[in-house]
Protein backbone atom coordinates (compact mmCIF):
# COMPACT_ATOMS: atom_id res chain seq x y z
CA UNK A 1 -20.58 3.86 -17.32
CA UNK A 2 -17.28 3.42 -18.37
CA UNK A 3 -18.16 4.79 -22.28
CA UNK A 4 -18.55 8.17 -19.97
CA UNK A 5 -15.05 7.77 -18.26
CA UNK A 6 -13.69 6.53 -21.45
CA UNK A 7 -14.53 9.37 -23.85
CA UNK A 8 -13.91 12.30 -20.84
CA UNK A 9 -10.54 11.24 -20.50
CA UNK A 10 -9.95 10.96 -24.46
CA UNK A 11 -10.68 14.92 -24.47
CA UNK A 12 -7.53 15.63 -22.04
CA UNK A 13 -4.39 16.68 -23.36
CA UNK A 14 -1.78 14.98 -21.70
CA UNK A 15 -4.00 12.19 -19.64
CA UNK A 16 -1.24 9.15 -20.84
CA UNK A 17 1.53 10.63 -18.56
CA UNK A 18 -0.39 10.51 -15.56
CA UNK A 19 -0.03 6.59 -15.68
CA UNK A 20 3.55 6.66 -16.06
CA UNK A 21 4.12 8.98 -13.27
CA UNK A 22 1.85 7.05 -11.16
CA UNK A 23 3.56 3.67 -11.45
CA UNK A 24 7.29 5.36 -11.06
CA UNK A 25 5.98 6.81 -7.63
CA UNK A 26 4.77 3.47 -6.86
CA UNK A 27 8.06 1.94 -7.90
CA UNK A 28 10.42 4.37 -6.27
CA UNK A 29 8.52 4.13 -2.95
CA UNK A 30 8.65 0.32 -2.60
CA UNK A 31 12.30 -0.19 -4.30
CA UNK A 32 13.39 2.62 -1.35
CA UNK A 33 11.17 0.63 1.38
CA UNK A 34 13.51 -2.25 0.28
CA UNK A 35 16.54 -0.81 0.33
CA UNK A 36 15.24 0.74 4.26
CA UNK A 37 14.66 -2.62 5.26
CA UNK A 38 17.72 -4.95 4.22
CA UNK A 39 20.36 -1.66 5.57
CA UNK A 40 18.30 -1.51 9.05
CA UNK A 41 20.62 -2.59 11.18
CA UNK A 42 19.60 -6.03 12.67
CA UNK A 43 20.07 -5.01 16.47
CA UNK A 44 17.68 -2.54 16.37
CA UNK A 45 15.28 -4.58 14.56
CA UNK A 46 15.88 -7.37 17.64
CA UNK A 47 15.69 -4.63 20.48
CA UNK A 48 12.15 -3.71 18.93
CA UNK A 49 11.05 -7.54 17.95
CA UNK A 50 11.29 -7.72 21.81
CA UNK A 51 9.31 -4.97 22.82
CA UNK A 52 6.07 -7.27 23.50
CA UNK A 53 8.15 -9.51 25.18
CA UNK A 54 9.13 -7.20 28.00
CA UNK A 55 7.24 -6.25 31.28
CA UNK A 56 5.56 -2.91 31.54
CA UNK A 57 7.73 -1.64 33.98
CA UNK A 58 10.92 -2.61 32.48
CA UNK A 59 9.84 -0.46 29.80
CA UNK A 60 8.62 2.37 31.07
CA UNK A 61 12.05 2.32 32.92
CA UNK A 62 13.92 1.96 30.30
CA UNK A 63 12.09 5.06 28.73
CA UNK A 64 12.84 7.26 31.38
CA UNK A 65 16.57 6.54 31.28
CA UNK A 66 16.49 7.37 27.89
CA UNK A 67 14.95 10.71 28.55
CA UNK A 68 18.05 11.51 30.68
């Protein structure tokens, strides 16, 4: 099966960059995921750690003043 795959993708100009462009989208993505996460600023990420923590109606509440 992969003698099929194998010799296919030998008849492509052009098939090696694929690869490459692949693993710098992966790279990009994650390195900017990183960068996201350590300049979050650590209230927020505390105000929504304790989301689970707080009573339904305290929430909605604080929802609808929000809205205003």
């Amino acid at each position: 099966m992969l003698k099929f795959i194998k010799h296919n993708m030998e008849n492509i100009d052009g098939v090696a960059i694929y690869p490459i462009i692949s693993l710098i989208i992966f790279f990009t993505f994650f390195v900017g995921l990183f960068i996201w996460v350590f300049t979050y600023k650590k209230e927020t990420i505390k105000e929504l750690s304790n989301i689970p923590l707080m009573d339904d109606e305290k929430c909605n509440v604080d929802s609808k003043e929000q809205k205003s």
